[in-house]
PDB file of N, CA and C in Angstrom:
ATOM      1  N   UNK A   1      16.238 -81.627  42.211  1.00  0.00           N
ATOM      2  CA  UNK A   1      15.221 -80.620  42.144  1.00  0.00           C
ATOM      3  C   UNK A   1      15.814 -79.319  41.593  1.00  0.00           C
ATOM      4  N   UNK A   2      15.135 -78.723  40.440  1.00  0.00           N
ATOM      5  CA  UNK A   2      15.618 -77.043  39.932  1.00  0.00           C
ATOM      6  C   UNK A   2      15.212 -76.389  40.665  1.00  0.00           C
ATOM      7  N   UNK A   3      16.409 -75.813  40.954  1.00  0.00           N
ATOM      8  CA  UNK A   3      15.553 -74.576  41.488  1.00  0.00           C
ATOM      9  C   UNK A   3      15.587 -73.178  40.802  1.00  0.00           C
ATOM     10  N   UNK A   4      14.825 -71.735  40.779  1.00  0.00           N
ATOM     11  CA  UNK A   4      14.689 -70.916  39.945  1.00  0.00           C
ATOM     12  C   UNK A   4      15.619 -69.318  40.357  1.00  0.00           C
ATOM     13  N   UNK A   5      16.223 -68.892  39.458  1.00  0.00           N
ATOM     14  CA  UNK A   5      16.657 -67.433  40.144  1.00  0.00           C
ATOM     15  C   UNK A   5      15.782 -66.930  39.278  1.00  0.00           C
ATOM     16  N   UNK A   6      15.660 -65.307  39.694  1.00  0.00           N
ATOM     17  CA  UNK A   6      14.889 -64.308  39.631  1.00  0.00           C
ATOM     18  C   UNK A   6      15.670 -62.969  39.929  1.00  0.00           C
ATOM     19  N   UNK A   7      15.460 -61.941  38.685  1.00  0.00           N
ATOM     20  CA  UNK A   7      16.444 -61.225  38.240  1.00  0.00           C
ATOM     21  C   UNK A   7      15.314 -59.802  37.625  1.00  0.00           C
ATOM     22  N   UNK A   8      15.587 -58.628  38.286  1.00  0.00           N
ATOM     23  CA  UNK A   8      14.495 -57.371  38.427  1.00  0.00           C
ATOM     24  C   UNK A   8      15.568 -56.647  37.262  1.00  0.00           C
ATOM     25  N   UNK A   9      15.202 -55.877  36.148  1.00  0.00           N
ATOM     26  CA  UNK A   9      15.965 -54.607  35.974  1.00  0.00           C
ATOM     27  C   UNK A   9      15.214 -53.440  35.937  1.00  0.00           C
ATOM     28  N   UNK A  10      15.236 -52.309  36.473  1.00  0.00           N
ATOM     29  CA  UNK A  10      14.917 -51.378  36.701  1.00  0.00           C
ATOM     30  C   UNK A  10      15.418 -50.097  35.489  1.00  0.00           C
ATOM     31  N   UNK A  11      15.079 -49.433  34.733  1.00  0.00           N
ATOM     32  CA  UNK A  11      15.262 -48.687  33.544  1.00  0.00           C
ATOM     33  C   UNK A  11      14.240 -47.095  33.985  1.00  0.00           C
ATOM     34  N   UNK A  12      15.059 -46.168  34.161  1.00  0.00           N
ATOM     35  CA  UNK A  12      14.103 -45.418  33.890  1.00  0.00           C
ATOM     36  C   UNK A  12      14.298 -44.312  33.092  1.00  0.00           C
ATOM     37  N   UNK A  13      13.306 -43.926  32.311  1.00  0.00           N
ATOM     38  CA  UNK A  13      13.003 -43.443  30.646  1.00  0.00           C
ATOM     39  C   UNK A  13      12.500 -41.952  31.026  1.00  0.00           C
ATOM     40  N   UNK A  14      13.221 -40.765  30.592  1.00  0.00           N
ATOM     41  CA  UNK A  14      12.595 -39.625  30.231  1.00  0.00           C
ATOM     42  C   UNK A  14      11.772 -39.464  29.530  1.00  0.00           C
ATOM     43  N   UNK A  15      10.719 -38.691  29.408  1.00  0.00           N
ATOM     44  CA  UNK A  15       9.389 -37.837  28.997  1.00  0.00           C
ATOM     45  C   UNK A  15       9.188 -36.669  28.713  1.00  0.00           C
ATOM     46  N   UNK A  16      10.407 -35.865  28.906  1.00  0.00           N
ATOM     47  CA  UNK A  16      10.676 -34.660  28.684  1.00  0.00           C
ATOM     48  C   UNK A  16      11.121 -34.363  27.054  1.00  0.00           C
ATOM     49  N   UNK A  17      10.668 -33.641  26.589  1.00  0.00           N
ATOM     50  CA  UNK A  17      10.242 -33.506  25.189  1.00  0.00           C
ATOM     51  C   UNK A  17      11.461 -33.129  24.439  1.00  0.00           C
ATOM     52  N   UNK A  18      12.203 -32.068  24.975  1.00  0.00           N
ATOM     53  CA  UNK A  18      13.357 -31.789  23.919  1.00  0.00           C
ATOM     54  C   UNK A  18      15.105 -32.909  24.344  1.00  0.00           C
ATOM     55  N   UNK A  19      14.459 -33.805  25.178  1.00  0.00           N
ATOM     56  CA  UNK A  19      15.572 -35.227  26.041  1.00  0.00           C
ATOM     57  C   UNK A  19      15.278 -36.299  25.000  1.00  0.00           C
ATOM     58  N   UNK A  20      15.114 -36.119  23.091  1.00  0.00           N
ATOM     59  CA  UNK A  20      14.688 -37.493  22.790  1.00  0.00           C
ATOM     60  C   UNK A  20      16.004 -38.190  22.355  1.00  0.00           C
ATOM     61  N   UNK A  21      17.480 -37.752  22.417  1.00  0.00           N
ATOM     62  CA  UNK A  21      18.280 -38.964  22.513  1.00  0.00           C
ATOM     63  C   UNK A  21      18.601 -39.453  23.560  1.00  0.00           C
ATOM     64  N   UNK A  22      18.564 -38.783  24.822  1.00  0.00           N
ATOM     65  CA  UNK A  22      18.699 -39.826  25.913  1.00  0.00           C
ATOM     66  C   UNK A  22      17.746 -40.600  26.184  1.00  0.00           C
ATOM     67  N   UNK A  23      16.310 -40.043  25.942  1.00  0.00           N
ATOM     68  CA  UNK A  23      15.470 -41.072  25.981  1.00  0.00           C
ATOM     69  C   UNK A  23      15.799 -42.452  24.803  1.00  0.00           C
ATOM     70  N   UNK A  24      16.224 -42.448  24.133  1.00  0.00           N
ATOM     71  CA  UNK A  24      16.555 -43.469  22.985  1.00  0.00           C
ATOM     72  C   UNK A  24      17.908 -43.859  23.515  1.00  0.00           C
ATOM     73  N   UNK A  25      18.699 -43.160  24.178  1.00  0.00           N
ATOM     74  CA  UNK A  25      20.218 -44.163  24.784  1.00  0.00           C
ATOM     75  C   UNK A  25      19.577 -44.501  25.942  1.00  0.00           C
ATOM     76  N   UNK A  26      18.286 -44.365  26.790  1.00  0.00           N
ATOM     77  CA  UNK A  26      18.105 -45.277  27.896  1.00  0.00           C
ATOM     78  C   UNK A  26      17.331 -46.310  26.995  1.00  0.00           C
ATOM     79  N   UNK A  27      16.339 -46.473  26.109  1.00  0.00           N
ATOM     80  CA  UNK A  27      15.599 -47.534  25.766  1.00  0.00           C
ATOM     81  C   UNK A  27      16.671 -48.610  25.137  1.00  0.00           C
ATOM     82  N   UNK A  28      17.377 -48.210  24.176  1.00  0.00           N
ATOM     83  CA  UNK A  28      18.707 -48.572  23.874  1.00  0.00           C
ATOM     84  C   UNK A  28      19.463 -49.781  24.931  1.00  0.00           C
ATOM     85  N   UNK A  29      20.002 -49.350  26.332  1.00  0.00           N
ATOM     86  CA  UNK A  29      20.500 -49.798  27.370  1.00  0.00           C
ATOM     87  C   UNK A  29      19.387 -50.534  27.713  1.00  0.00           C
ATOM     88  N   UNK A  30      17.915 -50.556  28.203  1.00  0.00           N
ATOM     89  CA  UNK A  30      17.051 -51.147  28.378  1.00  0.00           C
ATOM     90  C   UNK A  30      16.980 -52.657  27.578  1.00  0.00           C
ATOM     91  N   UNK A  31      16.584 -52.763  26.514  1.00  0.00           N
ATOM     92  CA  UNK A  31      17.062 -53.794  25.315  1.00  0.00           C
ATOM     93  C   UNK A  31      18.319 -54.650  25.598  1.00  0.00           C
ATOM     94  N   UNK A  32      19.585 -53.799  25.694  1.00  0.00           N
ATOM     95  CA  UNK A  32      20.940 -54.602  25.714  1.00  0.00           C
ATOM     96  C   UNK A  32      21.092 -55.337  27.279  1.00  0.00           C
ATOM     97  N   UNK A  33      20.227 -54.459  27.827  1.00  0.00           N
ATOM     98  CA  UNK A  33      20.639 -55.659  29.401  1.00  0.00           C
ATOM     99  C   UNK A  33      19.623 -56.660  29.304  1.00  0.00           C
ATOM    100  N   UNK A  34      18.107 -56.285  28.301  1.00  0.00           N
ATOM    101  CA  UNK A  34      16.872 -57.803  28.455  1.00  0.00           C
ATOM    102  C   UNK A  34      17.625 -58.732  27.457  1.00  0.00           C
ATOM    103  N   UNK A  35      18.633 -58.261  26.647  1.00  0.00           N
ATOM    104  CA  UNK A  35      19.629 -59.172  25.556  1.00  0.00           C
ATOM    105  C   UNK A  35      20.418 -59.934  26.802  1.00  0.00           C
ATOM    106  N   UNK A  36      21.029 -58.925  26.989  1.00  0.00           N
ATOM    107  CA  UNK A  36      22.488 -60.146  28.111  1.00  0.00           C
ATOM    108  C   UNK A  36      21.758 -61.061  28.908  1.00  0.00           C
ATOM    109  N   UNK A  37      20.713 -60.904  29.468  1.00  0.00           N
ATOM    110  CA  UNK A  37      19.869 -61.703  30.164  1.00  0.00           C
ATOM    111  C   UNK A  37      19.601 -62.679  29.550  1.00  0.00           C
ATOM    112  N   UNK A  38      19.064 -62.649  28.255  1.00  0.00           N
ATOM    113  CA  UNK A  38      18.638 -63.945  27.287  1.00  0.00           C
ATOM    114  C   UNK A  38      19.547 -64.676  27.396  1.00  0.00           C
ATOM    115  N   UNK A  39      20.557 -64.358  26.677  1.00  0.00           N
ATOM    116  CA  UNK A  39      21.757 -65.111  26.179  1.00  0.00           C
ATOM    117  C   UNK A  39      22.628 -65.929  27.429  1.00  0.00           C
ATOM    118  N   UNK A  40      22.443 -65.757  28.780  1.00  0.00           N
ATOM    119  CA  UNK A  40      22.085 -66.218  30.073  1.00  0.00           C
ATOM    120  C   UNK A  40      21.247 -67.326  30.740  1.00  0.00           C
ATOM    121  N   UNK A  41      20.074 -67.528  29.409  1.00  0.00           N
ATOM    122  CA  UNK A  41      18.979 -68.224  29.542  1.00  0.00           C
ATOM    123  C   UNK A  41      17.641 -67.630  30.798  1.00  0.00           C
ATOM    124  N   UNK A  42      17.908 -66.016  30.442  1.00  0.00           N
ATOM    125  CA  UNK A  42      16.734 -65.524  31.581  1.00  0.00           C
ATOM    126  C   UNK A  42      15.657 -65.278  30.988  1.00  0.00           C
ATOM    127  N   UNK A  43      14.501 -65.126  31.132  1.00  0.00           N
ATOM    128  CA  UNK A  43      13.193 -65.000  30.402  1.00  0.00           C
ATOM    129  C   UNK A  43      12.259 -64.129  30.764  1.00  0.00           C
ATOM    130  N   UNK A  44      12.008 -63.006  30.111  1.00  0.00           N
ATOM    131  CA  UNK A  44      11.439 -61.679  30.745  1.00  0.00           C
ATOM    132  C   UNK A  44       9.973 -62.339  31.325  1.00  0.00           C
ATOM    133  N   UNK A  45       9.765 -62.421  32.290  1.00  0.00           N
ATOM    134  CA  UNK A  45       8.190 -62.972  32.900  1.00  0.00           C
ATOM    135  C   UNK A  45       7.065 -61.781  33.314  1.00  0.00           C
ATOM    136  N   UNK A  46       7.308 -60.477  33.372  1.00  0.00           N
ATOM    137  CA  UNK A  46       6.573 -59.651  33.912  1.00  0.00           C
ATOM    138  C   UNK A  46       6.977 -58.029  33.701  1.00  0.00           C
ATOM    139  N   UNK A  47       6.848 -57.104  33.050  1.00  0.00           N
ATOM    140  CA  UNK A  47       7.433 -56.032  32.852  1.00  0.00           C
ATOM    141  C   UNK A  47       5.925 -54.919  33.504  1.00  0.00           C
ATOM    142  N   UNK A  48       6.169 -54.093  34.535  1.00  0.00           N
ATOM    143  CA  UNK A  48       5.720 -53.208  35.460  1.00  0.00           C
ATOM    144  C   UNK A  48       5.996 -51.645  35.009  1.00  0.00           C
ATOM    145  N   UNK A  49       5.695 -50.662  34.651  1.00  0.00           N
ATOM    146  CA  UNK A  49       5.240 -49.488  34.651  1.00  0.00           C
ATOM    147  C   UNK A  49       5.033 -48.474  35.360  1.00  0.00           C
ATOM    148  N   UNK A  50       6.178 -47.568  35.916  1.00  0.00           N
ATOM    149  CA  UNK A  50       5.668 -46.369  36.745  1.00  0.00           C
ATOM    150  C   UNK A  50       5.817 -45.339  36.328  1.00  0.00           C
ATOM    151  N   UNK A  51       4.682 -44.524  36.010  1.00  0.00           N
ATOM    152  CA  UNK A  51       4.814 -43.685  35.298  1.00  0.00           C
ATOM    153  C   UNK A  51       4.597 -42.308  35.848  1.00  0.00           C
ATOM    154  N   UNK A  52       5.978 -41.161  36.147  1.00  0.00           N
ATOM    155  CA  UNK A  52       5.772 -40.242  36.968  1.00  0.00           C
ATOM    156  C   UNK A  52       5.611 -39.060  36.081  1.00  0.00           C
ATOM    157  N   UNK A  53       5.879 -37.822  36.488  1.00  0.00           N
ATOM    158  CA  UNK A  53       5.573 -36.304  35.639  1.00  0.00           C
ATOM    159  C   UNK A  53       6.837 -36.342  34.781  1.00  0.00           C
ATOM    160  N   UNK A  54       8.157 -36.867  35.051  1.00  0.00           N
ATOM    161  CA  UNK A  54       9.202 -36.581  34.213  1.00  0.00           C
ATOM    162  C   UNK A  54       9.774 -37.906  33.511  1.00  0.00           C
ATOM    163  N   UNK A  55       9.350 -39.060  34.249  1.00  0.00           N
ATOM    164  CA  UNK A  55      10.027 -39.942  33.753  1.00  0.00           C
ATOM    165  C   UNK A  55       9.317 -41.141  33.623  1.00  0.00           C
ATOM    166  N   UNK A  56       9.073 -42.278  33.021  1.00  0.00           N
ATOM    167  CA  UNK A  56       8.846 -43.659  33.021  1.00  0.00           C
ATOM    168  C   UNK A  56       9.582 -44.864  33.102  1.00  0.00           C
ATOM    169  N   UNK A  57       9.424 -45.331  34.621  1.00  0.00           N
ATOM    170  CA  UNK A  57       9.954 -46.926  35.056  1.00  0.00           C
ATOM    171  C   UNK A  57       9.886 -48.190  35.056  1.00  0.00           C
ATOM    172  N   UNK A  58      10.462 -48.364  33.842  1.00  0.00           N
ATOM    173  CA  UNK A  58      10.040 -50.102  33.327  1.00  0.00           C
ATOM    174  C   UNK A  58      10.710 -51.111  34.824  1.00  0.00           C
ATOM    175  N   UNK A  59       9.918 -51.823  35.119  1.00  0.00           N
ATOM    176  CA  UNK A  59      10.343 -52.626  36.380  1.00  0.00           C
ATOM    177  C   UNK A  59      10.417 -54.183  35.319  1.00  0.00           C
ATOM    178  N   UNK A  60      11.588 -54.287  34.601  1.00  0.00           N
ATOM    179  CA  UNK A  60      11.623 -56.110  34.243  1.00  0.00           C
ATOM    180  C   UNK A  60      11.610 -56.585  35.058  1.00  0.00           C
ATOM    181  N   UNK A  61      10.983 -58.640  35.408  1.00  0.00           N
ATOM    182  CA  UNK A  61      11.201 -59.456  36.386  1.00  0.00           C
ATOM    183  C   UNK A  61      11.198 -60.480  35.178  1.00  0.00           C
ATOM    184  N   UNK A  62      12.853 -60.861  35.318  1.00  0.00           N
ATOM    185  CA  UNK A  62      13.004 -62.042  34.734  1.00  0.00           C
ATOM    186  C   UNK A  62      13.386 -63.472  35.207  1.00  0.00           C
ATOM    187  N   UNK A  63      13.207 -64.492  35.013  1.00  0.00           N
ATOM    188  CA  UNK A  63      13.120 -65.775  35.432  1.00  0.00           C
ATOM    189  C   UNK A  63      14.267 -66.563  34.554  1.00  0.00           C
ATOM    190  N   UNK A  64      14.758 -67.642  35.584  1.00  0.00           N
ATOM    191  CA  UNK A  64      15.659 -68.670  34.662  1.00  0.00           C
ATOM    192  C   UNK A  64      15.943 -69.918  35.656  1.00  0.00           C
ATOM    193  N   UNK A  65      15.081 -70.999  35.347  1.00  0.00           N
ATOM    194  CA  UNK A  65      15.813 -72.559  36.129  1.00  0.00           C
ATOM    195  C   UNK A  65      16.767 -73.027  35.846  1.00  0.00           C
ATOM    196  N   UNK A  66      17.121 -73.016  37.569  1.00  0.00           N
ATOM    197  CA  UNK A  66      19.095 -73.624  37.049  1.00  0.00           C
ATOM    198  C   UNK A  66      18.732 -75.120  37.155  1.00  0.00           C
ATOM    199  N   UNK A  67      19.391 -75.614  36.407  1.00  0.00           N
ATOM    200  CA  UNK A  67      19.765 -77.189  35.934  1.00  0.00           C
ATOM    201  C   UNK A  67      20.688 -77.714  37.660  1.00  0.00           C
TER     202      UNK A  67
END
C-alpha cells in the first residue's frame, strides 16, 4: 500500500511599493523551493492566499506518493 507525504511552503511577499527587489528575491525563492520539490517528485496540489496591509502569503500544499 502507498502511502502519501504532504509538504506546506509558506512564502511571504511584500506589497510595499518602493520593496520591488525584495519582493522579486522572495518570488524568486518562492519558485526555487516549488522547483526542489518537483525534482523530489512533489506536486503543488493547492496554493492559499493571505493577503495582509504589508505583505502577501502564498500557503503551497504539495503532495507526493511514496512507492
Amino acid at each position: 500500500m502507498a502511502t502519501m507525504s504532504i509538504q506546506t511552503i509558506e512564502t511571504r511577499v511584500t506589497k510595499v511599493d518602493n520593496e520591488g527587489q525584495a519582493r522579486s528575491r522572495q518570488l524568486a525563492n518562492r519558485s526555487e523551493n516549488l522547483s526542489s520539490h518537483a525534482h523530489v517528485r512533489y506536486v503543488l496540489s493547492h496554493t492559499a492566499t493571505i493577503d495582509g496591509a504589508e505583505y502577501v502569503t502564498f500557503v503551497d500544499t504539495l503532495t507526493r506518493v511514496n512507492d
